[in-house]
N, C-alpha and C. Protein backbone atom coordinates (compact mmCIF):
# COMPACT_ATOMS: atom_id res chain seq x y z
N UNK A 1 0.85 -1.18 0.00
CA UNK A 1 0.00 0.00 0.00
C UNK A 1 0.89 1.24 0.00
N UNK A 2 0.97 2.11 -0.68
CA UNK A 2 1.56 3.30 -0.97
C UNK A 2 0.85 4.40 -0.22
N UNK A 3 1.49 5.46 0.96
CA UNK A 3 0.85 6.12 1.82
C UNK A 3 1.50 7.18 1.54
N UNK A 4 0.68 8.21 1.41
CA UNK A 4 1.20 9.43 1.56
C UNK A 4 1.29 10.75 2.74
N UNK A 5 2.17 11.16 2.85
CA UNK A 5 1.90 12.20 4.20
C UNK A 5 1.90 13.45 3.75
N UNK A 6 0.66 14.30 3.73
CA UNK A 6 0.73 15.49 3.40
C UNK A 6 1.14 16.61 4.73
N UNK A 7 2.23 17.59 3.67
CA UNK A 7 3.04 18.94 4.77
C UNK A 7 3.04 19.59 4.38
N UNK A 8 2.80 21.05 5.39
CA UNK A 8 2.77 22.50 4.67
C UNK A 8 3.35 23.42 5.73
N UNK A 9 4.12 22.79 7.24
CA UNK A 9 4.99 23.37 7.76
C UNK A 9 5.78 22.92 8.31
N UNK A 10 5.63 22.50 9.85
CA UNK A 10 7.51 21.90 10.55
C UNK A 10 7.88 20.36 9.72
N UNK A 11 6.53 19.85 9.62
CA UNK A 11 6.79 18.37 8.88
C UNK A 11 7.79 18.65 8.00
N UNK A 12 7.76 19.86 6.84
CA UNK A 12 8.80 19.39 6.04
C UNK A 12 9.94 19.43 6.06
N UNK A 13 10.26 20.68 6.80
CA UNK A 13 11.74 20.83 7.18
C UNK A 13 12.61 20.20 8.45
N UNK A 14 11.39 19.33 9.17
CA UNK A 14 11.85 19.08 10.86
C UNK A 14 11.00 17.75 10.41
N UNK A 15 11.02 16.60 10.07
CA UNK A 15 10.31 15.53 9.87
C UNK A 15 10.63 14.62 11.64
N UNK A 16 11.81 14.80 11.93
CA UNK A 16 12.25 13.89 12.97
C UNK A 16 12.08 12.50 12.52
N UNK A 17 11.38 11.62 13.54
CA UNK A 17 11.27 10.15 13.22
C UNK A 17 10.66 9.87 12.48
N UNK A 18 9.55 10.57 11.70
CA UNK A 18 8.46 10.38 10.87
C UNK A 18 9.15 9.77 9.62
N UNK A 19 8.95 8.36 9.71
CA UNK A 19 9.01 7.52 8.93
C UNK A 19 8.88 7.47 7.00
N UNK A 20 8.90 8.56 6.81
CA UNK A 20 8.90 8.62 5.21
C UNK A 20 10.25 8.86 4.52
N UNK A 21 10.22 8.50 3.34
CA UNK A 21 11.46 8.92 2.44
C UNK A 21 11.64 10.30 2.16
N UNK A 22 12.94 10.28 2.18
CA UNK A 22 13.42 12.36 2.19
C UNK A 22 12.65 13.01 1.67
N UNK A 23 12.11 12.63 0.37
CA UNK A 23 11.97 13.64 -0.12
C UNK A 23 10.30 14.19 -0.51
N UNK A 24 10.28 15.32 -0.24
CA UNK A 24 9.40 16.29 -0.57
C UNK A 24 8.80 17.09 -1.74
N UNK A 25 7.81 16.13 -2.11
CA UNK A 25 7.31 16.95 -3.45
C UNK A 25 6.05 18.01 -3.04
N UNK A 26 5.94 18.71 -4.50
CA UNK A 26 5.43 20.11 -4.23
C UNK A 26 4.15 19.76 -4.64
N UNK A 27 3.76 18.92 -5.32
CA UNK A 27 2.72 18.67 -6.05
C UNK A 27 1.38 18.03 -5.32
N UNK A 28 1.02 18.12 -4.30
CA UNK A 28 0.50 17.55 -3.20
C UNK A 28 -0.95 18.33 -3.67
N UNK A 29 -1.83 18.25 -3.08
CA UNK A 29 -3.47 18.48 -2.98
C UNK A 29 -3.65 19.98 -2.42
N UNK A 30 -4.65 20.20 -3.09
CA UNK A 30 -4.73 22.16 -3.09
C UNK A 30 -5.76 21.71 -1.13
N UNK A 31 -5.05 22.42 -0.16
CA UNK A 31 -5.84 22.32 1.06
C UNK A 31 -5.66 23.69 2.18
N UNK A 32 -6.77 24.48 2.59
CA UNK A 32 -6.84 25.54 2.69
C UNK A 32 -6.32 25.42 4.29
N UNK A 33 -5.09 26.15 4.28
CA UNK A 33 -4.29 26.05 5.64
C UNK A 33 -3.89 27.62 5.70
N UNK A 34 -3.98 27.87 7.13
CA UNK A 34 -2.91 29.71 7.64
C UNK A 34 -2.73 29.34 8.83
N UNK A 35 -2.01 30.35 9.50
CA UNK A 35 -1.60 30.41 10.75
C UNK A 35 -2.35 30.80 11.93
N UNK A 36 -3.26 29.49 12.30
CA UNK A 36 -3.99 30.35 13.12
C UNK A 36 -4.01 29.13 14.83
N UNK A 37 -2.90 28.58 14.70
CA UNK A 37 -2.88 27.99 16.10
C UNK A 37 -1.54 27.84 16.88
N UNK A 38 -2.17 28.91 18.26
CA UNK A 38 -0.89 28.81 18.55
C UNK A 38 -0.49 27.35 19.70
N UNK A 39 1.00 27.10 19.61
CA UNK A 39 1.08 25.61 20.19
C UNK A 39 1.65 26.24 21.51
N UNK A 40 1.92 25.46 22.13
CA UNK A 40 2.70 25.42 23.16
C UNK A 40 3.69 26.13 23.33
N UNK A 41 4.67 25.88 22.36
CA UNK A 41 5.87 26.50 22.77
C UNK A 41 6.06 27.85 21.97
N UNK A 42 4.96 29.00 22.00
CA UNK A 42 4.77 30.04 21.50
C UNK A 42 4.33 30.06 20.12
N UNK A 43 4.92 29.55 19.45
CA UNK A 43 4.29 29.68 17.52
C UNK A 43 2.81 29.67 17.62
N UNK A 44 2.90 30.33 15.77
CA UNK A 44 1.60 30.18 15.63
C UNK A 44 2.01 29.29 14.25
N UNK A 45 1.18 28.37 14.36
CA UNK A 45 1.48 27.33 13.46
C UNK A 45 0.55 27.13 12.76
N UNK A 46 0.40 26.52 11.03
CA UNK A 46 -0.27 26.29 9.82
C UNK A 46 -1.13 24.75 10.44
N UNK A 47 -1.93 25.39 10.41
CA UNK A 47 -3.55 24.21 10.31
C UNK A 47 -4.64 24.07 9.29
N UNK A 48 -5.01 23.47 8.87
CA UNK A 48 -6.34 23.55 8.02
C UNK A 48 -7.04 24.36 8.64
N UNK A 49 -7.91 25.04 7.85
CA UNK A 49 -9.02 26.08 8.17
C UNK A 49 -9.57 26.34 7.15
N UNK A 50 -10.76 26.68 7.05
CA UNK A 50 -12.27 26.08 6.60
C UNK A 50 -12.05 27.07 5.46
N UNK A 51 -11.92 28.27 6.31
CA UNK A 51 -12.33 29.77 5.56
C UNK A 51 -11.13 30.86 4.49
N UNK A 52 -10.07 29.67 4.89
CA UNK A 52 -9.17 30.23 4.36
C UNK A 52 -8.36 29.50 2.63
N UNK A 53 -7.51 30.51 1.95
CA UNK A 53 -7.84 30.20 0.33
C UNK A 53 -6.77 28.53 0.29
N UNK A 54 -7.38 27.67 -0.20
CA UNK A 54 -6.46 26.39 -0.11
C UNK A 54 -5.04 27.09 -1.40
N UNK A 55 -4.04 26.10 -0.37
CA UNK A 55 -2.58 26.09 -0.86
C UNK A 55 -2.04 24.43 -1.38
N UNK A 56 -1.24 24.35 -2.70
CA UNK A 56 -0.95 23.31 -3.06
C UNK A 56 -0.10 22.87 -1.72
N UNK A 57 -0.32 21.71 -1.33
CA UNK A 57 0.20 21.40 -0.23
C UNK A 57 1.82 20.56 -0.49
N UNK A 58 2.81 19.91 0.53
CA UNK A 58 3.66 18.90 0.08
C UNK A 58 3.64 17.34 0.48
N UNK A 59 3.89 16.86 0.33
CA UNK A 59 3.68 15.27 0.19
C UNK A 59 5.12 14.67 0.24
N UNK A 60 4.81 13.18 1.01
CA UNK A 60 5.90 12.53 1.10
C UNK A 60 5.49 11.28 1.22
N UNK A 61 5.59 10.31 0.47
CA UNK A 61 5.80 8.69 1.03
C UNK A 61 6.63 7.95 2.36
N UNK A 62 5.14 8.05 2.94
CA UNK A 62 5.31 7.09 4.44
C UNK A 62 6.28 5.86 4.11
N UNK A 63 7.18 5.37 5.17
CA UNK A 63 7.90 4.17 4.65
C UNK A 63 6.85 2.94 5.10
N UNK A 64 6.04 3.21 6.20
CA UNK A 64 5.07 1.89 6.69
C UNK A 64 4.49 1.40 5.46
N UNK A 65 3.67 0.57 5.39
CA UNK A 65 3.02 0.20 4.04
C UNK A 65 1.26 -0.19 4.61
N UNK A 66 1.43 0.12 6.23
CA UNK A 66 -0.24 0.31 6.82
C UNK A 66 -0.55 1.04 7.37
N UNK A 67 -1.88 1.68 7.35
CA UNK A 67 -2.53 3.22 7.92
C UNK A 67 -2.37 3.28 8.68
N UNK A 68 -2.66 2.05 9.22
CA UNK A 68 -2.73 2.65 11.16
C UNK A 68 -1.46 3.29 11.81
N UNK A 69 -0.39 1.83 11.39
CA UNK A 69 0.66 2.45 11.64
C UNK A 69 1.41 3.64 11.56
N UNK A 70 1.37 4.26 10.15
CA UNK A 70 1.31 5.56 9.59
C UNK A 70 0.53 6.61 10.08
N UNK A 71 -0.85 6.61 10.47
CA UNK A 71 -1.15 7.33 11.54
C UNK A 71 -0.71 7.83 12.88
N UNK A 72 -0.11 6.42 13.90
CA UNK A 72 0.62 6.04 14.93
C UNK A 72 1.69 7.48 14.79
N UNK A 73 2.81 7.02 13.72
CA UNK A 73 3.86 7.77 13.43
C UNK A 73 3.68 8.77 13.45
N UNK A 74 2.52 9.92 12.73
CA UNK A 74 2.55 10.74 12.32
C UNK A 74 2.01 11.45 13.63
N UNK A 75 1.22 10.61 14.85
CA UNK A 75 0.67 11.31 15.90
C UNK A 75 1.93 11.36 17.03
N UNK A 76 2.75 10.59 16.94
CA UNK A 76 3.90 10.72 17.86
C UNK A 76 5.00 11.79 17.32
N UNK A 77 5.39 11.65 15.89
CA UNK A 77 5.60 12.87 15.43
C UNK A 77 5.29 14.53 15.76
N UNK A 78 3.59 14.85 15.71
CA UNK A 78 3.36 15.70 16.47
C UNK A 78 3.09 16.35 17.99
N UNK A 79 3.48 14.62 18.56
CA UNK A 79 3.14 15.19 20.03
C UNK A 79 1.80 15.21 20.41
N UNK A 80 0.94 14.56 19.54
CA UNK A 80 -0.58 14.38 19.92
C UNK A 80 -0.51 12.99 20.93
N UNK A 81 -1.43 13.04 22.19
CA UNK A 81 -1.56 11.99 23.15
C UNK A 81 -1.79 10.78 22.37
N UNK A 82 -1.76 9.97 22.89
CA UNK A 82 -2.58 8.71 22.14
C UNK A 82 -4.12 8.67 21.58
N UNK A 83 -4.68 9.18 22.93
CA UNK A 83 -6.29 9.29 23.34
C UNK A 83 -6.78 10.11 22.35
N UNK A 84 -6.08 11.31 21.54
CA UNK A 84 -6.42 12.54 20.82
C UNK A 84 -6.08 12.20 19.51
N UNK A 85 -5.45 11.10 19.07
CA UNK A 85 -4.94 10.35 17.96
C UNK A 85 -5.80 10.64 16.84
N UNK A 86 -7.40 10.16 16.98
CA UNK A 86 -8.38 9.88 15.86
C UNK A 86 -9.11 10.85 15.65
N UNK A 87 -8.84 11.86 16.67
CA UNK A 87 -8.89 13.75 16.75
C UNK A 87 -8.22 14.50 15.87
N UNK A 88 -6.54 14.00 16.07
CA UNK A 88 -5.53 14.98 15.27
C UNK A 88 -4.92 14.44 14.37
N UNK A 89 -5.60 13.36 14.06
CA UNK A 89 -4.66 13.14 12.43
C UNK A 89 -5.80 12.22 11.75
N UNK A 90 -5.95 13.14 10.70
CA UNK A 90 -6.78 12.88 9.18
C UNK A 90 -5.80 12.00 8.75
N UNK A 91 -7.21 11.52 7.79
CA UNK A 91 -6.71 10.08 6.48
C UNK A 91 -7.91 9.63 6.25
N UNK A 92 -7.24 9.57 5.01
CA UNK A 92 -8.31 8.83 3.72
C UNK A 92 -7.14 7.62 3.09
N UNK A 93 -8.81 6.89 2.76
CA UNK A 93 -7.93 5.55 1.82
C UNK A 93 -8.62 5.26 0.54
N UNK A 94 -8.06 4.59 -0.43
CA UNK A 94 -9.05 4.47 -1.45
C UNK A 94 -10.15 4.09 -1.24
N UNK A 95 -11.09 4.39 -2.26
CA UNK A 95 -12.63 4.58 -2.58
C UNK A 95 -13.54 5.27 -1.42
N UNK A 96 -12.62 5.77 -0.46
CA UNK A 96 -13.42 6.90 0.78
C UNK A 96 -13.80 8.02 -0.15
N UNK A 97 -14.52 8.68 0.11
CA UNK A 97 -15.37 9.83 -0.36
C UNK A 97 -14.07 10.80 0.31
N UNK A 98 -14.10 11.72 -0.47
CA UNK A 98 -12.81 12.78 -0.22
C UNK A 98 -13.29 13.72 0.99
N UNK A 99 -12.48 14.00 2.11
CA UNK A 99 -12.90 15.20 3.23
C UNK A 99 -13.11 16.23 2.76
N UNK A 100 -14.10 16.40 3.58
CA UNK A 100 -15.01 18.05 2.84
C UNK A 100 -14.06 19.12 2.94
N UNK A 101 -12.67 18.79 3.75
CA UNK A 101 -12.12 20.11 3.79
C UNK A 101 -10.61 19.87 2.71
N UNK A 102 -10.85 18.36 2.09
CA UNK A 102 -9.71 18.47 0.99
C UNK A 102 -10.75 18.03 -0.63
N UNK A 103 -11.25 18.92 -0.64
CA UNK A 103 -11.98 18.05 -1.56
C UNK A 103 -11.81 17.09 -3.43
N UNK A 104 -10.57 17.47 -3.22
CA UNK A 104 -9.74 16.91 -4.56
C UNK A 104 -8.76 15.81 -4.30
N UNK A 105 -8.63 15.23 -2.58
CA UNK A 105 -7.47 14.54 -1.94
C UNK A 105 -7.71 13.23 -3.02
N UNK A 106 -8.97 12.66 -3.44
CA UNK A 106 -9.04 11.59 -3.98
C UNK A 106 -8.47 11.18 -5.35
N UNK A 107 -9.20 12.23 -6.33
CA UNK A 107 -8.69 12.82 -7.51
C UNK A 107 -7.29 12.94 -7.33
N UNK A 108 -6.49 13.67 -6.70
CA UNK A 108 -5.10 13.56 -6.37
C UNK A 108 -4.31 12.68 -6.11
N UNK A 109 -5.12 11.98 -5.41
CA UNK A 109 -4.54 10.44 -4.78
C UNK A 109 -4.15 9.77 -6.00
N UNK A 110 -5.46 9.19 -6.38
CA UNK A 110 -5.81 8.41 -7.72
C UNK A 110 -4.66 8.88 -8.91
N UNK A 111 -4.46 10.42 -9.44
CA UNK A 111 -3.69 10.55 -10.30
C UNK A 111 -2.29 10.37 -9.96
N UNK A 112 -1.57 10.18 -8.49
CA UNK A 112 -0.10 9.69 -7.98
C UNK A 112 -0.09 8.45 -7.34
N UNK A 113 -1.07 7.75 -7.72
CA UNK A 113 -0.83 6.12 -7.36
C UNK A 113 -0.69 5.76 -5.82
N UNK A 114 -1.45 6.36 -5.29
CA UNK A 114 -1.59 6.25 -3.52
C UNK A 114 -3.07 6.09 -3.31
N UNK A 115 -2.63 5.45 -2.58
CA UNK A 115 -3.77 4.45 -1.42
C UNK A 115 -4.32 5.15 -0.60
N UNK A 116 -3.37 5.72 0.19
CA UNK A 116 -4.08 6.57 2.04
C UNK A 116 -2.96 7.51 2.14
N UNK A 117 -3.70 8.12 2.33
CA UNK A 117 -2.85 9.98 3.03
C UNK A 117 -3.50 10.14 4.52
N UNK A 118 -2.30 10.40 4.91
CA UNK A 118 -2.62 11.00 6.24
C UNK A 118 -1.54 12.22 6.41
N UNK A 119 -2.90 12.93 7.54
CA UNK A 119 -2.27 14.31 7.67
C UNK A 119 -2.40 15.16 8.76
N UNK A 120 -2.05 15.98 9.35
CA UNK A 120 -2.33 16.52 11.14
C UNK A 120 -3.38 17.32 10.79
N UNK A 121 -4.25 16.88 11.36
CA UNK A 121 -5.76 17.56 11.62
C UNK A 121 -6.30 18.62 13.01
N UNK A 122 -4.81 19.10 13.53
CA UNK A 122 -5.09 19.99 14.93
C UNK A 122 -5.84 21.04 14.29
N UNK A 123 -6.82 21.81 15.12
CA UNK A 123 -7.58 22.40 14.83
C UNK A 123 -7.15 24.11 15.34
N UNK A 124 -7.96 25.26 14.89
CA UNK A 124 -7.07 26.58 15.51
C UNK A 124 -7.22 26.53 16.57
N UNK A 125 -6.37 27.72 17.37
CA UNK A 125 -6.73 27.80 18.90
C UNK A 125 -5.71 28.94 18.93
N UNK A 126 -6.60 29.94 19.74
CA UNK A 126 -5.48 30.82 20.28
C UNK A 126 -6.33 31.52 21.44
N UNK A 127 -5.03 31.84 22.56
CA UNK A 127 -5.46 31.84 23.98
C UNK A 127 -6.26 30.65 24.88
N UNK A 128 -5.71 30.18 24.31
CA UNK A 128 -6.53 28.68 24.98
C UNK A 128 -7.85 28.28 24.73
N UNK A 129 -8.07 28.95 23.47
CA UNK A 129 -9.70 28.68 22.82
C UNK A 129 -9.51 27.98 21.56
N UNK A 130 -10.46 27.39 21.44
CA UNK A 130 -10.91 26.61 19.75
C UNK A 130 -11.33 27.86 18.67
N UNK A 131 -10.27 28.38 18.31
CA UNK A 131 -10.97 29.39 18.04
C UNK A 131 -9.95 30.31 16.87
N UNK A 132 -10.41 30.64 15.87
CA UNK A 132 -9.43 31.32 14.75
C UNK A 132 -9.19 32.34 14.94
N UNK A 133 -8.09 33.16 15.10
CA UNK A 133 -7.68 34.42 15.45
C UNK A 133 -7.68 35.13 13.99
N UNK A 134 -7.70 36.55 14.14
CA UNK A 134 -7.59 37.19 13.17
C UNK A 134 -6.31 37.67 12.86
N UNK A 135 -5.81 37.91 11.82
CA UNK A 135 -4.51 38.60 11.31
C UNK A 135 -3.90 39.65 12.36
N UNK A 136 -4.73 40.12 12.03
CA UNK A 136 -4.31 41.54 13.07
C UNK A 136 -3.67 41.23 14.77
N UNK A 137 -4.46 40.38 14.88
CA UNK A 137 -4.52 39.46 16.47
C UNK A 137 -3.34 38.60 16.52
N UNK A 138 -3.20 37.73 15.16
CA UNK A 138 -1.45 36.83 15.34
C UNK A 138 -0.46 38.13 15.06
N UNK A 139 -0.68 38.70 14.22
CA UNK A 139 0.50 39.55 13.77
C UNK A 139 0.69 40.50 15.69
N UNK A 140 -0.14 40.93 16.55
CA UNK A 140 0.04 41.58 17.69
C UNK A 140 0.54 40.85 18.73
N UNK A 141 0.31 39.50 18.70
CA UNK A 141 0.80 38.39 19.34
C UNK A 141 2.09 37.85 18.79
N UNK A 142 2.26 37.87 17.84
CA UNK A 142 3.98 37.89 17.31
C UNK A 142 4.88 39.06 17.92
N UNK A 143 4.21 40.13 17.44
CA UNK A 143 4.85 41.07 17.60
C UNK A 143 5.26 41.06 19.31
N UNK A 144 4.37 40.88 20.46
CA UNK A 144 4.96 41.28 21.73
C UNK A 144 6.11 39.81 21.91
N UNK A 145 6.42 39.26 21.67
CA UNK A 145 6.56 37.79 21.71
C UNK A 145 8.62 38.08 22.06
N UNK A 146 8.87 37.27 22.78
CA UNK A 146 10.52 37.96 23.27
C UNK A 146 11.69 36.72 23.43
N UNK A 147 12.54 36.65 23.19
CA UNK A 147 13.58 35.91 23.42
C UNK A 147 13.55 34.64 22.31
N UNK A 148 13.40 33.77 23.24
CA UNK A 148 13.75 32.31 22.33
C UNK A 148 12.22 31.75 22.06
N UNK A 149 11.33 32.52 22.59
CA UNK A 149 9.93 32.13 21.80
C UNK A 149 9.68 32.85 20.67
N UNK A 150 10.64 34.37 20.45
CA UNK A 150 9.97 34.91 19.50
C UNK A 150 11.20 34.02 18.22
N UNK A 151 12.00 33.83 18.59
CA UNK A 151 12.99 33.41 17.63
C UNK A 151 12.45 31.57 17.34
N UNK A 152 11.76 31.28 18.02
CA UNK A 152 11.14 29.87 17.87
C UNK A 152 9.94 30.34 16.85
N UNK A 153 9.00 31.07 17.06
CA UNK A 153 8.14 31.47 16.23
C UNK A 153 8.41 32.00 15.20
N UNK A 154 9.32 32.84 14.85
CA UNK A 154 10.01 33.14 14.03
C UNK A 154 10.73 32.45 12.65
N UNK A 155 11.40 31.23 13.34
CA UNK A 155 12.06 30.35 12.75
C UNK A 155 10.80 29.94 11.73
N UNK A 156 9.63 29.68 12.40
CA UNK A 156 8.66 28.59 11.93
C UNK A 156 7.85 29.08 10.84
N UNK A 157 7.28 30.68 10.35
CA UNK A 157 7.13 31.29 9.35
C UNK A 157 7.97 31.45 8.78
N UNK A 158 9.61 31.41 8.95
CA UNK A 158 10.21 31.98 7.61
C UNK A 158 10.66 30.33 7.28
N UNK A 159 10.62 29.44 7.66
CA UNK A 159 10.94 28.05 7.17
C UNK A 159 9.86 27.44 6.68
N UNK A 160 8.78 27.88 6.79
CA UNK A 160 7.70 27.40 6.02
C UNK A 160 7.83 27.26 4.53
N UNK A 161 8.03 26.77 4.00
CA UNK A 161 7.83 26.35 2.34
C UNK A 161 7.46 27.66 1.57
N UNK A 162 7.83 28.35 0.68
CA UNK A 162 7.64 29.81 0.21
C UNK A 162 6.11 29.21 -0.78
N UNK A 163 6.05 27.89 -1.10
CA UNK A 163 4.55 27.73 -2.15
C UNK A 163 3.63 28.01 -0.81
N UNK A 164 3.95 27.70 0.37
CA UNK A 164 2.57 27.89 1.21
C UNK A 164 2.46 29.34 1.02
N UNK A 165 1.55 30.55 0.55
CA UNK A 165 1.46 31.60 0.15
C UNK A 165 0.55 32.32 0.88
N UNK A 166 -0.23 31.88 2.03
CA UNK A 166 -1.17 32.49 2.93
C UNK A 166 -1.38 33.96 3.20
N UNK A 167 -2.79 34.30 3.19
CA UNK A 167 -2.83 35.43 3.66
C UNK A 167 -2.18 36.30 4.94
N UNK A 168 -2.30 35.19 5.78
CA UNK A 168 -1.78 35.58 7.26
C UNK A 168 -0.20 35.93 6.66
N UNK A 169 0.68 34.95 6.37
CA UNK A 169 1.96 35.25 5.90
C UNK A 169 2.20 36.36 5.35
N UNK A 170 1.35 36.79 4.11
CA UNK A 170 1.80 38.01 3.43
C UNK A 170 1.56 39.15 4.60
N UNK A 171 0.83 38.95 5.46
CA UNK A 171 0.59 39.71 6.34
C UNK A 171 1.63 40.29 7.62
N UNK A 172 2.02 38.83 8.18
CA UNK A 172 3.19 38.76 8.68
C UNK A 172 4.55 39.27 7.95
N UNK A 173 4.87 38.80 6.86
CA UNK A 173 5.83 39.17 6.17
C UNK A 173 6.33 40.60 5.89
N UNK A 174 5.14 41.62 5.94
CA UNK A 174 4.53 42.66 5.56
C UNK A 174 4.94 43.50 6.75
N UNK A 175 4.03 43.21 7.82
CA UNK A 175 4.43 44.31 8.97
C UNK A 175 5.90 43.59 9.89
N UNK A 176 6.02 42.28 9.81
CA UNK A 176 7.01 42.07 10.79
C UNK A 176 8.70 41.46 9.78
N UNK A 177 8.23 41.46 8.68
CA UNK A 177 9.38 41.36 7.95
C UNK A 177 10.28 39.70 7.89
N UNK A 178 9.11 38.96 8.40
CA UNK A 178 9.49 37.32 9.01
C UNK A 178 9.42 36.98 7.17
N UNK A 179 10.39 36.68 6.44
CA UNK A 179 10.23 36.25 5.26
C UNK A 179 10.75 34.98 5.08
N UNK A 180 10.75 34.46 4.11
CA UNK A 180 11.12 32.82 3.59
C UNK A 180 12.58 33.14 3.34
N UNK A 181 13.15 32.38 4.37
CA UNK A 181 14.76 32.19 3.92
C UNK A 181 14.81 31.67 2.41
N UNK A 182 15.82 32.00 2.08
CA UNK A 182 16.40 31.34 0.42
C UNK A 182 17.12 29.74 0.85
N UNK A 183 16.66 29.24 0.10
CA UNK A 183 17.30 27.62 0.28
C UNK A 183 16.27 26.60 0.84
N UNK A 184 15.28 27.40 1.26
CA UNK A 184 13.99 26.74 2.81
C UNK A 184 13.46 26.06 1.48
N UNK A 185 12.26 26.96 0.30
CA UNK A 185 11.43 26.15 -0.45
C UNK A 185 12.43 24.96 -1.01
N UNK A 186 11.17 24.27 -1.28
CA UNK A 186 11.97 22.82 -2.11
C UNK A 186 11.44 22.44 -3.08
C-alpha cells in the first residue's frame, strides 16, 4: 500500500522520526491552511481552516506500508496523546469519499498512485480557545513575543515552504518582515 503524508509546515523541514522517504514533493493536494494555532511553545502554526484560500500542499511517502501504523507515526511525530490520535490526524484511503475540507485529496490520490494519506488535523486555537484568530490578532501576538519564543516562532514562518502563500503570511511578512529564507522552499 503506498501512503502518503501530506506537509505544509515543521513536517517538512523538521520531519524527525516520521518515517517517510526524504523527499518532498510540491505537487501535493490544493488544502486551505494559515496560521492560526498557537502551540505550546509560543508559535503560531499552519492548520487547516475552513475559511481560508487552499494552498498546493507537500507530500511525502510514508515508509510503513499500513494506515494505522502511519497514523501512529505521524501522531507521535506531532506530540498528539494517544487518546487525541483519531482527533488529530486525518486520512483517507481508497474509494473513501474525499474530506469536505480536501476536496480533490481523492482525484489527487488516484492521479499519484496512492492508497491513504494521512495528515495533522489539529484544529485553531489561540489563547486557549478553539478558536481562529484574526490577522491583526497573530501579527500583535507575534509582535509582543521575546527571546527564544519569539525566535522559535520566528524560525517557523520563515521556514515554512515559500509555495505555502497564505494570507496571514503576506501579512506577517509585511508588517514584521518574518520572510522565507532562500534555500527553505523545495
Amino acid at each position: 500500500m503506498m501512503i502518503a503524508c501530506l506537509g505544509w509546515g515543521s513536517l517538512v523541514w523538521d520531519p524527525r522520526e516520521l518515517p517517510i522517504r526524504k523527499e518532498w514533493f510540491k505537487d501535493g493536494p490544493f488544502v486551505p491552511v494559515e496560521f492560526t494555532r498557537q502551540s505550546t511553545d509560543g508559535r503560531i502554526t499552519l492548520v487547516i481552516e475552513a475559511h481560508a484560500m487552499p494552498m498546493r500542499v507537500l507530500w511525502a511517502l510514508m515508509v510503513p506500508a499500513d494506515l494505522q501504523v502511519a497514523e501512529r507515526a505521524l501522531c507521535r511525530r506531532e506530540g498528539i496523546r494517544d487518546k487525541d490520535c483519531s482527533s488529530g490526524i486525518g486520512s483517507w484511503q481508497h474509494e473513501q469519499a474525499a474530506p469536505a475540507n480536501i476536496p480533490g485529496l481523492s482525484t489527487w490520490a488516484e492521479g499519484h498512485g496512492v492508497d491513504a494519506v494521512v495528515w495533522t488535523a489539529l484544529g485553531s486555537r489561540f489563547k486557549n480557545e478553539d478558536r481562529s484568530p484574526s490577522a491583526d490578532e497573530v501579527i500583535e501576538y507575534l509582535r509582543e513575543l521575546r527571546g527564544s519564543i519569539r525566535e522559535c516562532a520566528k524560525r517557523y514562518v520563515e521556514q515554512t515552504p515559500a509555495q505555502i502563500d497564505t494570507d496571514y503570511r503576506r501579512e506577517i511578512e509585511a508588517v514584521l518582515g518574518w520572510t522565507c529564507k532562500q534555500g527553505v522552499s523545495l
